[in-house]
N, C-alpha and C. Protein backbone atom coordinates (compact mmCIF):
# COMPACT_ATOMS: atom_id res chain seq x y z
N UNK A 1 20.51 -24.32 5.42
CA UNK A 1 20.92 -23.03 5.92
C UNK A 1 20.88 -22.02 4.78
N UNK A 2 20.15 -20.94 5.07
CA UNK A 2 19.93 -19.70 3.80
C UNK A 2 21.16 -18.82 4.17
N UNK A 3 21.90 -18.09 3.80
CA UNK A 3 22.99 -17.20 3.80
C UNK A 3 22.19 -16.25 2.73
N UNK A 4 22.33 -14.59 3.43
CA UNK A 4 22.05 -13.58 2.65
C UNK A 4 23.42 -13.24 2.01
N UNK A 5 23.22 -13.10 0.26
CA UNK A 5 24.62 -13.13 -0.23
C UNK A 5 24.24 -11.43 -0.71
N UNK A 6 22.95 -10.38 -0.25
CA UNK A 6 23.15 -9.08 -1.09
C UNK A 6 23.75 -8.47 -0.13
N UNK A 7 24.69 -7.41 -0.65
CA UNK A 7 25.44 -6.49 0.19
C UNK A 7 24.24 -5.09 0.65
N UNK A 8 24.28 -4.68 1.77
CA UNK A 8 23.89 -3.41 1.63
C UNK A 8 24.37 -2.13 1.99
N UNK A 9 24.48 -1.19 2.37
CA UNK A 9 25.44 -0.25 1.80
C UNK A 9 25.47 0.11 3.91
N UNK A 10 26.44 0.83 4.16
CA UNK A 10 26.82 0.70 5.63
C UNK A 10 27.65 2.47 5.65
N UNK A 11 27.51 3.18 5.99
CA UNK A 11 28.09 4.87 6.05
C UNK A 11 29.04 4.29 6.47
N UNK A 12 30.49 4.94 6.48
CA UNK A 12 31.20 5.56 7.13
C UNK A 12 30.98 6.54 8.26
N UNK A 13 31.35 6.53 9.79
CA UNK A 13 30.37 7.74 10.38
C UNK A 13 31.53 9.05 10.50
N UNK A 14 32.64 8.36 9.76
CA UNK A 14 33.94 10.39 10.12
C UNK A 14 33.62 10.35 8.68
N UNK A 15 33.37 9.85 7.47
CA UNK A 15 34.17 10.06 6.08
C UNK A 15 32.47 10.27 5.27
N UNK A 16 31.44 10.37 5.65
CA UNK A 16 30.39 9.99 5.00
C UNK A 16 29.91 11.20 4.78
N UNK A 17 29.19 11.77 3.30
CA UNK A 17 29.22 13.23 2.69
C UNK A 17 27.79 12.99 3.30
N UNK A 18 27.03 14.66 2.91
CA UNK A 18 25.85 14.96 3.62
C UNK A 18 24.91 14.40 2.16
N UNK A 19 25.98 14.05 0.86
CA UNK A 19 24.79 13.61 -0.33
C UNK A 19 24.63 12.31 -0.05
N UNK A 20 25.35 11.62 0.58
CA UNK A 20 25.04 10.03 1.03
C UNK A 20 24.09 9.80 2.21
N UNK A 21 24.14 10.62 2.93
CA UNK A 21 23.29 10.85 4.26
C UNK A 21 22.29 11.08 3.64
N UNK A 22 21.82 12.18 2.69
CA UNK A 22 20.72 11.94 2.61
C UNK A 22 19.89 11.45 1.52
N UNK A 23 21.01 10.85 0.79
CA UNK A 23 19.92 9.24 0.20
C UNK A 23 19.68 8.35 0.37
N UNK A 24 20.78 7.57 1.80
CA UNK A 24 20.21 7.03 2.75
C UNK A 24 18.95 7.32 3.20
N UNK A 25 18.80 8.60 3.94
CA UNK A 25 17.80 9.00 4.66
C UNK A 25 16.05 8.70 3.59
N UNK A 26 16.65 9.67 2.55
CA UNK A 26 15.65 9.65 1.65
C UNK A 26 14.71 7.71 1.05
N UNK A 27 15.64 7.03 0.87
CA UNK A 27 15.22 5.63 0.58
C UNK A 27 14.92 4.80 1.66
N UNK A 28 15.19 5.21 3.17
CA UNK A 28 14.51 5.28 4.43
C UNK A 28 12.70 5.93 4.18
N UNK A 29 13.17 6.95 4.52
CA UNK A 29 11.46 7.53 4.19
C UNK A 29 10.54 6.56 3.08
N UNK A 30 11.29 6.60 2.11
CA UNK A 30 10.45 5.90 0.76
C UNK A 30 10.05 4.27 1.32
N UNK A 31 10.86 3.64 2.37
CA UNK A 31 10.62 2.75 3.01
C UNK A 31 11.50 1.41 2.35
N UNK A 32 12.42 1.98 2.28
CA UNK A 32 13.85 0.98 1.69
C UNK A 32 14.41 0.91 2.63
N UNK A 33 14.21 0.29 3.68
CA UNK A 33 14.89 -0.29 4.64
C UNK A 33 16.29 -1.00 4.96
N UNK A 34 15.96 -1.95 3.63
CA UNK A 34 16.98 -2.89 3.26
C UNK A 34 17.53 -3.68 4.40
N UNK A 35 16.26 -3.85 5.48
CA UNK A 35 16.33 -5.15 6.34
C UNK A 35 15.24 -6.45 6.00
N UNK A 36 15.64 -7.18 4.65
CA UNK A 36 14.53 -7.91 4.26
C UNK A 36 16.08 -9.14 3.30
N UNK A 37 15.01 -10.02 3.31
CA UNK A 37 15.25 -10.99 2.84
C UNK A 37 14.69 -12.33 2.57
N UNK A 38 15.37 -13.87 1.68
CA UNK A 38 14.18 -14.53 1.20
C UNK A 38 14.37 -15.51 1.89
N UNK A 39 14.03 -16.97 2.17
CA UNK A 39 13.99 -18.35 2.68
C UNK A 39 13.13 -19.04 1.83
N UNK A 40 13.91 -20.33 1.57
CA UNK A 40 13.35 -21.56 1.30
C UNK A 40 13.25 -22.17 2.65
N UNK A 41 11.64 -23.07 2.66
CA UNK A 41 11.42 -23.88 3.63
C UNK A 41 11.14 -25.27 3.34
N UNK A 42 12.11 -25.70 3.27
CA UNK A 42 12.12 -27.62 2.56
C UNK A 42 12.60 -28.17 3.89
N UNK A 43 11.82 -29.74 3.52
CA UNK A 43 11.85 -30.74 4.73
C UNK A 43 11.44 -30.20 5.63
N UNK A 44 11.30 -30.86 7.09
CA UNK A 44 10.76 -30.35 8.25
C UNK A 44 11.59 -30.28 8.79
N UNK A 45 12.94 -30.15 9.01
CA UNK A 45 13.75 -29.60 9.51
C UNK A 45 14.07 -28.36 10.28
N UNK A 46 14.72 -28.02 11.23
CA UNK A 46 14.97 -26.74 11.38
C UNK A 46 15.76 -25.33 10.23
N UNK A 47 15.28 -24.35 9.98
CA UNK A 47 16.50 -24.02 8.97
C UNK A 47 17.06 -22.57 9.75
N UNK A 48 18.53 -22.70 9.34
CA UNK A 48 18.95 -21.57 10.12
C UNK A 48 19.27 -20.26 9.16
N UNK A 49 18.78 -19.31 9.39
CA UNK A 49 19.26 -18.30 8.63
C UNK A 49 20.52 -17.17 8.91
N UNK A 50 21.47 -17.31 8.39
CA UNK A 50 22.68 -16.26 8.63
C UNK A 50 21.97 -15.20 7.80
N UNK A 51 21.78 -13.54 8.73
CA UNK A 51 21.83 -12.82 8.83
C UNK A 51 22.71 -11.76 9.23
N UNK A 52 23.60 -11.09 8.72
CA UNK A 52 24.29 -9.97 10.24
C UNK A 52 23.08 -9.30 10.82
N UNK A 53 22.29 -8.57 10.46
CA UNK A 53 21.16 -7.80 11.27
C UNK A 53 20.47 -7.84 11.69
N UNK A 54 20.18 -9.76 11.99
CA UNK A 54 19.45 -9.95 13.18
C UNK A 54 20.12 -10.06 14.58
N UNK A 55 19.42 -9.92 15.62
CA UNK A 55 20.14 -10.08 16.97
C UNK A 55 18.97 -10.48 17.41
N UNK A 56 19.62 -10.76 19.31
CA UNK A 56 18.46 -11.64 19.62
C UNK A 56 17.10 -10.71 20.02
N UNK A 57 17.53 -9.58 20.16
CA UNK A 57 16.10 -8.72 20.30
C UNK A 57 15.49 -8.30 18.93
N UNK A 58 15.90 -8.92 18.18
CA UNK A 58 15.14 -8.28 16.83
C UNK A 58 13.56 -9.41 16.66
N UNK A 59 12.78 -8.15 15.88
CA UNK A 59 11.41 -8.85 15.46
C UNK A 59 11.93 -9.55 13.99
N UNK A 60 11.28 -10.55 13.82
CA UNK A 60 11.64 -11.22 12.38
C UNK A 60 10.34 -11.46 11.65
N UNK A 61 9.58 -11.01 11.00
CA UNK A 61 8.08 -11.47 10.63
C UNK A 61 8.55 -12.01 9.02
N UNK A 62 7.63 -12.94 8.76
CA UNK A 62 7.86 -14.22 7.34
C UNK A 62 6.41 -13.65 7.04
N UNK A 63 6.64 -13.68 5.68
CA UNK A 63 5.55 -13.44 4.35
C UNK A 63 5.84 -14.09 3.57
N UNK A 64 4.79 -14.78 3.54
CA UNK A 64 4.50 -16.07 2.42
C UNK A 64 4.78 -15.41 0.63
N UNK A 65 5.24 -16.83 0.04
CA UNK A 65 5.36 -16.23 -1.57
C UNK A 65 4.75 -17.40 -2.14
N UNK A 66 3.82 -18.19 -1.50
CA UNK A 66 3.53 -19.79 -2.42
C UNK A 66 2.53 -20.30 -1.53
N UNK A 67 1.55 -21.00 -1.22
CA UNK A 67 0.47 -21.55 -0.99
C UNK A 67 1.30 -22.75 0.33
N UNK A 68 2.16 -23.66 -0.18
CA UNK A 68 2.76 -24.00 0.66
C UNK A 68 3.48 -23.51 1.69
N UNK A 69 4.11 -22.70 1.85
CA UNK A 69 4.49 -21.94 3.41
C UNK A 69 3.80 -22.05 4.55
N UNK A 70 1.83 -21.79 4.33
CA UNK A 70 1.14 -22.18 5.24
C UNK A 70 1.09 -24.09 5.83
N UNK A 71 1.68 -23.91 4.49
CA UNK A 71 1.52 -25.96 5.21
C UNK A 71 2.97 -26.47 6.52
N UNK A 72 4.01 -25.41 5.93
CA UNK A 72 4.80 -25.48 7.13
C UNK A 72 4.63 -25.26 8.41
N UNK A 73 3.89 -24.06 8.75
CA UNK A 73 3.63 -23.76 9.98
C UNK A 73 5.02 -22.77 10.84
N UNK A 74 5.67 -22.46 9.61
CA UNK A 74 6.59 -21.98 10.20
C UNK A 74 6.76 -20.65 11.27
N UNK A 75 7.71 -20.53 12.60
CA UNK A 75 7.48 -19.80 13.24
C UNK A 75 9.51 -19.39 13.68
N UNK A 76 9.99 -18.56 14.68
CA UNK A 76 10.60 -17.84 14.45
C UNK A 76 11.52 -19.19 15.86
N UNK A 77 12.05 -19.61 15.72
CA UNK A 77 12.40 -20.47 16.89
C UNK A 77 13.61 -20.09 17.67
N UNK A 78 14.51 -19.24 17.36
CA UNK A 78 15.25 -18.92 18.40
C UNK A 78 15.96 -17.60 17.30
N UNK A 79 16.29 -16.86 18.12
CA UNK A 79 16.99 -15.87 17.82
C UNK A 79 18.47 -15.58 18.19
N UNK A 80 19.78 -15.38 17.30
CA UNK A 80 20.88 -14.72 18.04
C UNK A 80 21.80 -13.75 17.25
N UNK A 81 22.91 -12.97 17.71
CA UNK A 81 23.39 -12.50 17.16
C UNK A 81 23.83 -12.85 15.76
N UNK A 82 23.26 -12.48 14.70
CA UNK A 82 23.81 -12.80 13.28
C UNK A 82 23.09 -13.71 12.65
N UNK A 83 22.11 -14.30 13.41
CA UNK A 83 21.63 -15.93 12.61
C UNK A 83 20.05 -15.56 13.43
N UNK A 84 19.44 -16.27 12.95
CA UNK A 84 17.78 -16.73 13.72
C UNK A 84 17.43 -18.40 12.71
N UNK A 85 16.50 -19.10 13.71
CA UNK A 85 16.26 -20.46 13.35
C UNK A 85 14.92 -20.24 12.79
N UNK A 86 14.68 -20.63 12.11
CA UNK A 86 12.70 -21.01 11.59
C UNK A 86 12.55 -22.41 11.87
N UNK A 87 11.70 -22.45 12.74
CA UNK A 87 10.90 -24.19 12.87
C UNK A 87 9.64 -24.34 12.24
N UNK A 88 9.69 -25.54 11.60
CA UNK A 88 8.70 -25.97 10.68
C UNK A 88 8.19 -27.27 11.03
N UNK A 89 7.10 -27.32 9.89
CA UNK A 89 6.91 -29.17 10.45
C UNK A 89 6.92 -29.53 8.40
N UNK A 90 7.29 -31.04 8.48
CA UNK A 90 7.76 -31.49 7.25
C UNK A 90 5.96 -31.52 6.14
N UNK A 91 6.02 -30.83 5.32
CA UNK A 91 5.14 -30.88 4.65
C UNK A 91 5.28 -31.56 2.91
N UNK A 92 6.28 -32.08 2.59
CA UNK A 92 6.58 -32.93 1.60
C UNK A 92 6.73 -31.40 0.07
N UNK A 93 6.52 -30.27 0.35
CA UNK A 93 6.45 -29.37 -0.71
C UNK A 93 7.38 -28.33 -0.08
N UNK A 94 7.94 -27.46 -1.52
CA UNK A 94 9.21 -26.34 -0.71
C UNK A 94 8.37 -25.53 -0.58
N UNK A 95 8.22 -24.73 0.49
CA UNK A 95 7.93 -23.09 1.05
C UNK A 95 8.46 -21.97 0.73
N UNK A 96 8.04 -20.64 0.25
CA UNK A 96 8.92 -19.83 0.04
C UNK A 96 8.33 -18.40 1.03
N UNK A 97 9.47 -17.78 1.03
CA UNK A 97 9.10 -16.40 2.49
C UNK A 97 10.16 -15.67 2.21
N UNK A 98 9.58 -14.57 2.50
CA UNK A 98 10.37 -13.22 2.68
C UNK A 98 10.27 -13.48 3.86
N UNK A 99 11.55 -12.33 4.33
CA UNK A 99 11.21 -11.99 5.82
C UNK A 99 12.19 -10.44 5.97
N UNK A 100 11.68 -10.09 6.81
CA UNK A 100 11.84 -8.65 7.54
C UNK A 100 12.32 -8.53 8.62
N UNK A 101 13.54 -7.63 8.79
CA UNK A 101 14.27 -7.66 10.72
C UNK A 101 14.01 -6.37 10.83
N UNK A 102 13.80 -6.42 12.29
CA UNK A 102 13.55 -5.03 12.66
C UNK A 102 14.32 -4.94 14.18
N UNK A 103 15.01 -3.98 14.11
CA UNK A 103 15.98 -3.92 15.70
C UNK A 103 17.01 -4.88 15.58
């Protein structure tokens, strides 16, 4: 199980100044999203990822960081509030991936 341990920053929506709004906004545009994160894919196991910002309608797309990832085959296997599963098949080498939530 991967647990995202970076914090990312969350407004206030009564207390939040218009200079925070818009460096939010601004590192938005620049394309700092800050809906991303990493996974190890060892054993063939299922692995579950705790997220808060996934839900079950969110897109989750994985980008490879190592030659092995493709040997997993990994794909997005269930989705829910706070967590999503990656299913793999056992390829004897660790996998590494980013991944991206969207919605």
């Amino acid at each position: 199980m991967t647990t995202r341990t970076a914090n990312f920053r969350i407004l206030n929506p009564i207390l939040a100044t218009t200079r925070e709004i818009a460096e939010l906004l601004n590192k938005t545009v620049d394309g700092k999203l800050n809906s991303t994160g990493s996974v190890t894919l060892s054993g063939g196991s299922d692995i579950t990822v705790t997220d808060p910002r996934a839900g079950v309608e969110s897109v989750i797309l994985l980008s490879p960081l190592n030659s092995h990832f493709y040997d997993h085959e990994p794909y997005i296997k269930t989705k829910n509030n706070g967590s999503f599963v990656i299913g793999q098949k056992n390829h004897g080498h660790d996998g590494e991936a980013d991944y991206v939530i969207i919605g």
